[in-house]
N, C-alpha and C. Protein backbone atom coordinates (compact mmCIF):
# COMPACT_ATOMS: atom_id res chain seq x y z
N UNK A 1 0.84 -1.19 0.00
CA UNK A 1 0.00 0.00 0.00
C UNK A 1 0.88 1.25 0.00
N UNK A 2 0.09 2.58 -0.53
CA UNK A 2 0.93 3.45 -0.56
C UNK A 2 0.46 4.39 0.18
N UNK A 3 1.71 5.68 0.60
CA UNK A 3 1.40 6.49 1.33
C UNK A 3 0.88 7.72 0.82
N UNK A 4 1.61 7.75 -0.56
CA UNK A 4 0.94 9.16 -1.35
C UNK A 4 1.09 8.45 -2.54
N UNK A 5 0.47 9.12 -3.24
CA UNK A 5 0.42 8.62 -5.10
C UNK A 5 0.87 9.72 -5.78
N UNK A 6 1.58 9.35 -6.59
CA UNK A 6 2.16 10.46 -7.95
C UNK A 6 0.80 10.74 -8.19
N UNK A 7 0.99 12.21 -9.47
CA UNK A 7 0.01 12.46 -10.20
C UNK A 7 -0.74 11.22 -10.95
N UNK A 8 -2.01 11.21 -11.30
CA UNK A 8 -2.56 10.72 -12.32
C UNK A 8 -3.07 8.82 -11.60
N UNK A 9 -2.51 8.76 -10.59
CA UNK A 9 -2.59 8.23 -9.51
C UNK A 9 -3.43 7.64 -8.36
N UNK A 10 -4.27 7.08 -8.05
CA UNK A 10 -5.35 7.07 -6.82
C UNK A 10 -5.37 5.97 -5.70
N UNK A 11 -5.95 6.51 -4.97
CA UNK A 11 -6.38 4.89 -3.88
C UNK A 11 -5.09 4.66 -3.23
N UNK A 12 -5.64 3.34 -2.63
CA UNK A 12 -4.52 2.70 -1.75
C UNK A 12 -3.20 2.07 -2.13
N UNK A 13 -3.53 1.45 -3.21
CA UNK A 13 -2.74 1.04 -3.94
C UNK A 13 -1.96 1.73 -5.42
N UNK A 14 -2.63 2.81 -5.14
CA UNK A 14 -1.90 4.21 -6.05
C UNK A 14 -2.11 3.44 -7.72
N UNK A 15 -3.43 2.83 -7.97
CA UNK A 15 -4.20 2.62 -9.37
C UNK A 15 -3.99 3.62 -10.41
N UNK A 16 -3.35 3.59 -11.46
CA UNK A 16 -3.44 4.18 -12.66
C UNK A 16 -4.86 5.25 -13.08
N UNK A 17 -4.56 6.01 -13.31
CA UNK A 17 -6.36 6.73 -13.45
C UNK A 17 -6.67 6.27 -15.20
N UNK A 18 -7.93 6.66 -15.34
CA UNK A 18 -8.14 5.88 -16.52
C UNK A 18 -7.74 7.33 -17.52
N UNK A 19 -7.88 7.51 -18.83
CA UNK A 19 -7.57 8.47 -19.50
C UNK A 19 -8.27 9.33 -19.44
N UNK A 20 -7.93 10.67 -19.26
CA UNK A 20 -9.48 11.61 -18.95
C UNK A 20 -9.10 12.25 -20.16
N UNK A 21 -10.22 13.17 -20.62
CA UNK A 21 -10.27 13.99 -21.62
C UNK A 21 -9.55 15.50 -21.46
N UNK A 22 -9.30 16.21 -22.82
CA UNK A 22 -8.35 17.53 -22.38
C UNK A 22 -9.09 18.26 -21.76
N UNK A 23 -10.31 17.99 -21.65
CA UNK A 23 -10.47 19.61 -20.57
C UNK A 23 -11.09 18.62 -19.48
N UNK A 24 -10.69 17.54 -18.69
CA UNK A 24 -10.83 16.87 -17.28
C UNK A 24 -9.74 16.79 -16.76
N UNK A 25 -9.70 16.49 -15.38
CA UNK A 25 -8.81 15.70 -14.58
C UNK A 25 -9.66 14.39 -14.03
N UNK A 26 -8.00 14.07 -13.62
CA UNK A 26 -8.52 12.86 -12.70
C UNK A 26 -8.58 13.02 -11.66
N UNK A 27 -9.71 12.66 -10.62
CA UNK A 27 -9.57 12.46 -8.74
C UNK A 27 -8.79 11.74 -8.78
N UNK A 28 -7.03 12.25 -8.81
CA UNK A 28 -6.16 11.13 -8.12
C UNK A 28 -5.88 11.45 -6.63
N UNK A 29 -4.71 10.62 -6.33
CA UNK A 29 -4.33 10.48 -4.78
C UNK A 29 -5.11 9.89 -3.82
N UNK A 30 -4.57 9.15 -2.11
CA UNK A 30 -5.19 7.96 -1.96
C UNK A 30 -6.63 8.29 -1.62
N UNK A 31 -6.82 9.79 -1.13
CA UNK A 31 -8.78 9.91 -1.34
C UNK A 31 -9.42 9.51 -3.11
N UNK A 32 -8.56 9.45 -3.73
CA UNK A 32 -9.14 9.84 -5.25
C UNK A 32 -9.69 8.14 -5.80
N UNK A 33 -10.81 8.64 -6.42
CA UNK A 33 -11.41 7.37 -6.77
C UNK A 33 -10.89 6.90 -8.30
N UNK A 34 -10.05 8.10 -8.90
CA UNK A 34 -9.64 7.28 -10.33
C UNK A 34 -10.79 8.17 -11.57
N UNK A 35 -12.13 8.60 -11.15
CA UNK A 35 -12.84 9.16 -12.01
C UNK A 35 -12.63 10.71 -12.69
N UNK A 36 -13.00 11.17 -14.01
CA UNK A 36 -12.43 11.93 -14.30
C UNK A 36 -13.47 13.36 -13.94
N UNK A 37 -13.21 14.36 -13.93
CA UNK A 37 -14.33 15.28 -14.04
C UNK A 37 -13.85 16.53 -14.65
N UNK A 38 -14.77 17.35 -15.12
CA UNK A 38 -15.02 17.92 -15.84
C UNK A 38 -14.16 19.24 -15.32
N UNK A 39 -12.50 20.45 -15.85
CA UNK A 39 -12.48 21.03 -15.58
C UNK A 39 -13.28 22.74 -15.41
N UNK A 40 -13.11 23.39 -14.78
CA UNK A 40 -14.08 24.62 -14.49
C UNK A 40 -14.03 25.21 -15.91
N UNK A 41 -15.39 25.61 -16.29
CA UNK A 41 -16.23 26.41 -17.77
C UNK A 41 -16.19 24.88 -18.55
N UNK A 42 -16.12 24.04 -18.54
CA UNK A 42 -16.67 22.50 -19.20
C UNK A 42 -17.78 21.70 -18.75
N UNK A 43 -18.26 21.28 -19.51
CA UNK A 43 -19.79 20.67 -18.97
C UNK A 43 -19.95 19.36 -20.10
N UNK A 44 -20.59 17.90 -19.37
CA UNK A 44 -20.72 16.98 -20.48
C UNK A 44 -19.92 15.98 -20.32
N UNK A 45 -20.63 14.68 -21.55
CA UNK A 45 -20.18 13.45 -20.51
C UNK A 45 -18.68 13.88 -21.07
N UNK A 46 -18.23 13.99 -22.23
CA UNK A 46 -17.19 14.35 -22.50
C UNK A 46 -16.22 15.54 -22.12
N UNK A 47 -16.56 16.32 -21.30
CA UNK A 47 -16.15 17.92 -21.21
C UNK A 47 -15.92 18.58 -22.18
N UNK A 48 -16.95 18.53 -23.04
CA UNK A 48 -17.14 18.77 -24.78
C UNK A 48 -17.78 20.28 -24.70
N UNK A 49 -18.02 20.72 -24.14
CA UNK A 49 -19.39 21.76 -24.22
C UNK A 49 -18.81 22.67 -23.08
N UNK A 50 -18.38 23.73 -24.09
CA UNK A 50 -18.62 25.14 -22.87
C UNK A 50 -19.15 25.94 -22.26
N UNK A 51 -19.21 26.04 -20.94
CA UNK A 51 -20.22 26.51 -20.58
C UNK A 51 -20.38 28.08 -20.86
N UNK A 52 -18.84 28.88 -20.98
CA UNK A 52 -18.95 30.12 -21.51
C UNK A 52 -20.09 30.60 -22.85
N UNK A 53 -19.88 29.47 -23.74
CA UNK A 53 -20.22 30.23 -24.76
C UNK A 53 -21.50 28.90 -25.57
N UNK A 54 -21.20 28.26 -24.75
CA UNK A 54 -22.27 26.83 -25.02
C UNK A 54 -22.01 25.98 -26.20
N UNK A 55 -20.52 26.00 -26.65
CA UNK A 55 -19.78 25.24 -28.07
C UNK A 55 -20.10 23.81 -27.73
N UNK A 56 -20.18 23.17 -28.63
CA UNK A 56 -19.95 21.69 -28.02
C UNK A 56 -18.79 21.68 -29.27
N UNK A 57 -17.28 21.29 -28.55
CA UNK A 57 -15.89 21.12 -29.61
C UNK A 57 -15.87 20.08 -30.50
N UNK A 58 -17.09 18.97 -30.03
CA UNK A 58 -16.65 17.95 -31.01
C UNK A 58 -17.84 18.22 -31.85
N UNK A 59 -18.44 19.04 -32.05
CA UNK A 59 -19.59 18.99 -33.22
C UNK A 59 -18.96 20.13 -33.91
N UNK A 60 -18.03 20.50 -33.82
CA UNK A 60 -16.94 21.33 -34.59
C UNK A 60 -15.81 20.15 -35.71
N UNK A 61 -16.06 19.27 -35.39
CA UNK A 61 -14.91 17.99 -36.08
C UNK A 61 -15.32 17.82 -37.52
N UNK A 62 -14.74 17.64 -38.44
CA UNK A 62 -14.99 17.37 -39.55
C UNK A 62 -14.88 16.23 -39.76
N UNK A 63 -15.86 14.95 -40.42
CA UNK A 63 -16.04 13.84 -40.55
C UNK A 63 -14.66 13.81 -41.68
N UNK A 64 -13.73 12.52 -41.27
CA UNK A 64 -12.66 12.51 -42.06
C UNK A 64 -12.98 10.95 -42.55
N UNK A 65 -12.63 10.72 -43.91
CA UNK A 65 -12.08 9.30 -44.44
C UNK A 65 -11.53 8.31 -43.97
N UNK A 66 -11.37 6.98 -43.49
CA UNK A 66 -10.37 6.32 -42.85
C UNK A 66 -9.87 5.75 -44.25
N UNK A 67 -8.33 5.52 -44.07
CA UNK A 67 -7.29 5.06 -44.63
C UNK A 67 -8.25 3.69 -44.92
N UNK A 68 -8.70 3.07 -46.05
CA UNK A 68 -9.00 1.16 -46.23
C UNK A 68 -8.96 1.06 -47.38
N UNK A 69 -8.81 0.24 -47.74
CA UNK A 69 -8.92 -1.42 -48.66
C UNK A 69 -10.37 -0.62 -48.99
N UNK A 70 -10.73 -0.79 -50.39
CA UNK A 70 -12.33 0.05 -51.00
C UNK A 70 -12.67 -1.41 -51.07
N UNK A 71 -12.04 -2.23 -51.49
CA UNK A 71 -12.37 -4.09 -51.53
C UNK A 71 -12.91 -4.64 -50.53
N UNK A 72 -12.53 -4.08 -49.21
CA UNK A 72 -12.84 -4.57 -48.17
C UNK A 72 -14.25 -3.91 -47.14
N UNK A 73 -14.67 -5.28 -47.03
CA UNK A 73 -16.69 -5.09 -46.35
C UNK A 73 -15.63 -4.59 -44.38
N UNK A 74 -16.25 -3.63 -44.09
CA UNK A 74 -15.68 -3.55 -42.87
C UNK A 74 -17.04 -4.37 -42.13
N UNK A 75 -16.40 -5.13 -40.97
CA UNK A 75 -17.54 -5.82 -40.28
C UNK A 75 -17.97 -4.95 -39.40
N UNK A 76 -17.32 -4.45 -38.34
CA UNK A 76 -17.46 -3.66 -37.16
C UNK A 76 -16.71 -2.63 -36.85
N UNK A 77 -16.96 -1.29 -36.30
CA UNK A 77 -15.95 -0.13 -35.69
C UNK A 77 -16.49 0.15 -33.99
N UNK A 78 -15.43 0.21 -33.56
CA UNK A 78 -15.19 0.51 -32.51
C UNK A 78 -14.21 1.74 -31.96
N UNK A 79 -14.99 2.54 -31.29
CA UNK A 79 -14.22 4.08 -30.91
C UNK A 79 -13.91 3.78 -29.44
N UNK A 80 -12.41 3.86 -28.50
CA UNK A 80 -12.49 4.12 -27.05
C UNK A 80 -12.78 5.19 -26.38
N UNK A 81 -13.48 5.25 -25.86
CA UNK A 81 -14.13 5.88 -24.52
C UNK A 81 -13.35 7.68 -24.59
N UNK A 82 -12.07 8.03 -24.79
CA UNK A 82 -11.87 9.09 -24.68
C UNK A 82 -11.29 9.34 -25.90
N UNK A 83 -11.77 8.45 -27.19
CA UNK A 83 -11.91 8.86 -28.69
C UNK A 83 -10.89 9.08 -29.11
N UNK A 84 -9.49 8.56 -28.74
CA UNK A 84 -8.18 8.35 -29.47
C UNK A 84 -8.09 6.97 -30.13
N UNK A 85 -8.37 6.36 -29.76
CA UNK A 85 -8.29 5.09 -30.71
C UNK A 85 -9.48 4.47 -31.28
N UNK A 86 -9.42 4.35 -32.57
CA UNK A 86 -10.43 3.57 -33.64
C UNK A 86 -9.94 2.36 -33.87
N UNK A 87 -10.92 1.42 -34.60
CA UNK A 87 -10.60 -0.22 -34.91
C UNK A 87 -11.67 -0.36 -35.52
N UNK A 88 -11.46 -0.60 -36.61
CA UNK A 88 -12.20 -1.52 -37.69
C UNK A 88 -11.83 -3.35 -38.26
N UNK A 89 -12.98 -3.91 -38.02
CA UNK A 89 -12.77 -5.38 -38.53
C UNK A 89 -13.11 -5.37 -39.43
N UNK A 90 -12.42 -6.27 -40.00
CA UNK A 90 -12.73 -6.93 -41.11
C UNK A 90 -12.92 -8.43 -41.53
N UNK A 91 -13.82 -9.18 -42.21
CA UNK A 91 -14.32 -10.58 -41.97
C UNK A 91 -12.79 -11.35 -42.80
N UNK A 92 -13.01 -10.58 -43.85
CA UNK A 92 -11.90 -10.97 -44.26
C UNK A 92 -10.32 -10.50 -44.51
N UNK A 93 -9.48 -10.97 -45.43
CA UNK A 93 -8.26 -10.04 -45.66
C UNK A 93 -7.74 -10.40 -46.87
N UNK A 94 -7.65 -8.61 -47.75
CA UNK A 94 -7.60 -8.83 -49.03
C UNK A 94 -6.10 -9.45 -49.50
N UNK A 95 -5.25 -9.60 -48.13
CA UNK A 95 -3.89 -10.36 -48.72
C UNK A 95 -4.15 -11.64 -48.58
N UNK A 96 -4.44 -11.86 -46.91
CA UNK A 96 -4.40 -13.70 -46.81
C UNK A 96 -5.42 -14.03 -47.10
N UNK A 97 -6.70 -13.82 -47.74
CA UNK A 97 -8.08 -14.89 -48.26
C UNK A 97 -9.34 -14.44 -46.91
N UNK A 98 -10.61 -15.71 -47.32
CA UNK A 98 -11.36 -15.61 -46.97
C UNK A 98 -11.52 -15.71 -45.60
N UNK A 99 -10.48 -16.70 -45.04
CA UNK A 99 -10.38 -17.25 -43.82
C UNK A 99 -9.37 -16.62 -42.65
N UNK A 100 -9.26 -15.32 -43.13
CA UNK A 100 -8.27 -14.81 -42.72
C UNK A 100 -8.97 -13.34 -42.11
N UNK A 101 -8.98 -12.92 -41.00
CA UNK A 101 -9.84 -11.87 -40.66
C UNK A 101 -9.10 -11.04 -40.39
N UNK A 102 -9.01 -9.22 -40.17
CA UNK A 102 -8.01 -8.30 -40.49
C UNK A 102 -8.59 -7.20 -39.21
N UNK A 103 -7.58 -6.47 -38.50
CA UNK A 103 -8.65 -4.79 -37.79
C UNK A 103 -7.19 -3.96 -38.09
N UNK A 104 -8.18 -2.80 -38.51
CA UNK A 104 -7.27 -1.63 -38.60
C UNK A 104 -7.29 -0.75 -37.59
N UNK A 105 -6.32 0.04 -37.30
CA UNK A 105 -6.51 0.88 -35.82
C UNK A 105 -5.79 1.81 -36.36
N UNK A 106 -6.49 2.97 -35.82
CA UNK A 106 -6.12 4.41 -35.70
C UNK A 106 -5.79 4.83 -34.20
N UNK A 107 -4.67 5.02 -33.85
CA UNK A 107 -4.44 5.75 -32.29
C UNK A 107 -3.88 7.13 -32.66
N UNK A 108 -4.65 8.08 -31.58
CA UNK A 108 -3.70 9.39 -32.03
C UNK A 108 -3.24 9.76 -30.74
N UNK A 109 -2.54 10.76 -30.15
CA UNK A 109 -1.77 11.25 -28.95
C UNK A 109 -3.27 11.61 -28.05
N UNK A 110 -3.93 12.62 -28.94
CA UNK A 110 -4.89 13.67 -28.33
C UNK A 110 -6.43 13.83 -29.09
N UNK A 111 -7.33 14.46 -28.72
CA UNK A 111 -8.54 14.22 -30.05
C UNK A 111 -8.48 15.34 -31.08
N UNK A 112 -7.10 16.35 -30.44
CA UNK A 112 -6.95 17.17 -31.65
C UNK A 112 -6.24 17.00 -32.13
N UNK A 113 -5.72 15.77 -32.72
CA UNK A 113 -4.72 15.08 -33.76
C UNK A 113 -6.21 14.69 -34.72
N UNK A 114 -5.87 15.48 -36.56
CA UNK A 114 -6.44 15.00 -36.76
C UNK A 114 -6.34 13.15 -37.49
N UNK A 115 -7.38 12.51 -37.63
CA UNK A 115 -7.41 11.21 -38.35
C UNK A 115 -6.65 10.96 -39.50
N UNK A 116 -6.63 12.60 -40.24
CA UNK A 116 -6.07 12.80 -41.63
C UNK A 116 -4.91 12.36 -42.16
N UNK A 117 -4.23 12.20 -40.91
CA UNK A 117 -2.90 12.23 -40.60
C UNK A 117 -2.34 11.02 -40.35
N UNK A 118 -2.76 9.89 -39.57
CA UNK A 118 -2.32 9.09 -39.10
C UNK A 118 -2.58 7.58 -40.00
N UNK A 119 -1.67 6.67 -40.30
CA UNK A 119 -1.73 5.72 -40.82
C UNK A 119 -2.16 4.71 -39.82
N UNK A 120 -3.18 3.86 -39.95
CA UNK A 120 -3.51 2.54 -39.40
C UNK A 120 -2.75 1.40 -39.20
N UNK A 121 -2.09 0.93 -37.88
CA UNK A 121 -1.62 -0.13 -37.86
C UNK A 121 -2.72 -1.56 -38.49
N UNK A 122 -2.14 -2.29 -39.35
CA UNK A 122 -3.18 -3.41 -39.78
C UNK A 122 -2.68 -4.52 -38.81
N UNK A 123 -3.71 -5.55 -37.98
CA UNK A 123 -3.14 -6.93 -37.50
C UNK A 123 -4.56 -7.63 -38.20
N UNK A 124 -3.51 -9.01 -38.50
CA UNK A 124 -4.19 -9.69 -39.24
C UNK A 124 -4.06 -11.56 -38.71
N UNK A 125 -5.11 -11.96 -38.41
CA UNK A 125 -5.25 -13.14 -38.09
C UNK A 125 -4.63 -14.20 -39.31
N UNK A 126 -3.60 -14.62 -38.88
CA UNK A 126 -3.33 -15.58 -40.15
C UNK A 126 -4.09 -16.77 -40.81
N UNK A 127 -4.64 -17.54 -39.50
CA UNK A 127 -5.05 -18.74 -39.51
C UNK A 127 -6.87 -17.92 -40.63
C-alpha cells in the first residue's frame, strides 16, 4: 500500500487513473477514486461543451475518411471511450483470403490530432 500517489494516480494502492479527456482531470491520490471530471467552464459526458459560450468542440470535427482497402466489407468499428483510438474489422483479408480476418486501428496522442494524418496499424489473423 501506498502512502501518497504520484500524479494521475489514486487509492490505496496508487491505481493508474483511466484516461481523462483535455479539458478533465482525474480524482487522483489515496482519497481519489480514479474518475475523471469535468475542468471549471466545461460541462458533459465528455467535457465537450462550454459553458462560456455553449460550443460543443466535437460537433466542430470534420467527418474525415479512414485510410481502407475500398475491396474490403468492414464488419465492425469501434471508438475508445476518450476517442483516441479507432478499430475496424474486417471478416476478411484482401492479402491472406477468406479465412483470414483483419482490424485496422487508428491511435492518435490527443482528439486534436487530426485522423487525416495518421496511418492505421493493420493486424491480421493468419489462420
Amino acid at each position: 500500500l501506498c502512502d501518497e500517489c504520484s500524479a494521475n494516480y489514486f487509492g490505496a494502492s496508487c491505481s493508474p487513473c483511466s484516461s481523462c479527456f483535455e479539458n478533465a482531470e482525474c480524482l487522483d491520490g489515496l482519497q481519489g477514486n480514479g474518475s475523471c471530471v469535468c475542468l471549471s467552464g466545461w460541462e458533459g459526458y465528455f467535457c465537450n461543451i462550454s459553458q462560456e459560450v455553449g460550443i460543443d468542440i466535437f460537433a466542430q470535427t470534420e467527418p474525415v475518411p479512414l485510410q481502407i482497402d475500398a475491396t474490403e466489407a468492414i464488419e465492425s468499428v469501434a471508438v475508445s471511450s476518450d476517442l483516441r483510438v479507432i478499430a475496424a474489422s474486417f471478416p476478411s483479408d484482401s492479402v491472406n483470403g477468406v479465412s483470414s480476418g483483419s482490424i485496422l486501428v487508428w491511435e492518435r496522442q490527443n482528439v486534436s490530432t487530426s485522423l487525416k494524418t495518421l496511418t492505421p496499424a493493420k493486424l491480421t489473423d493468419p489462420d
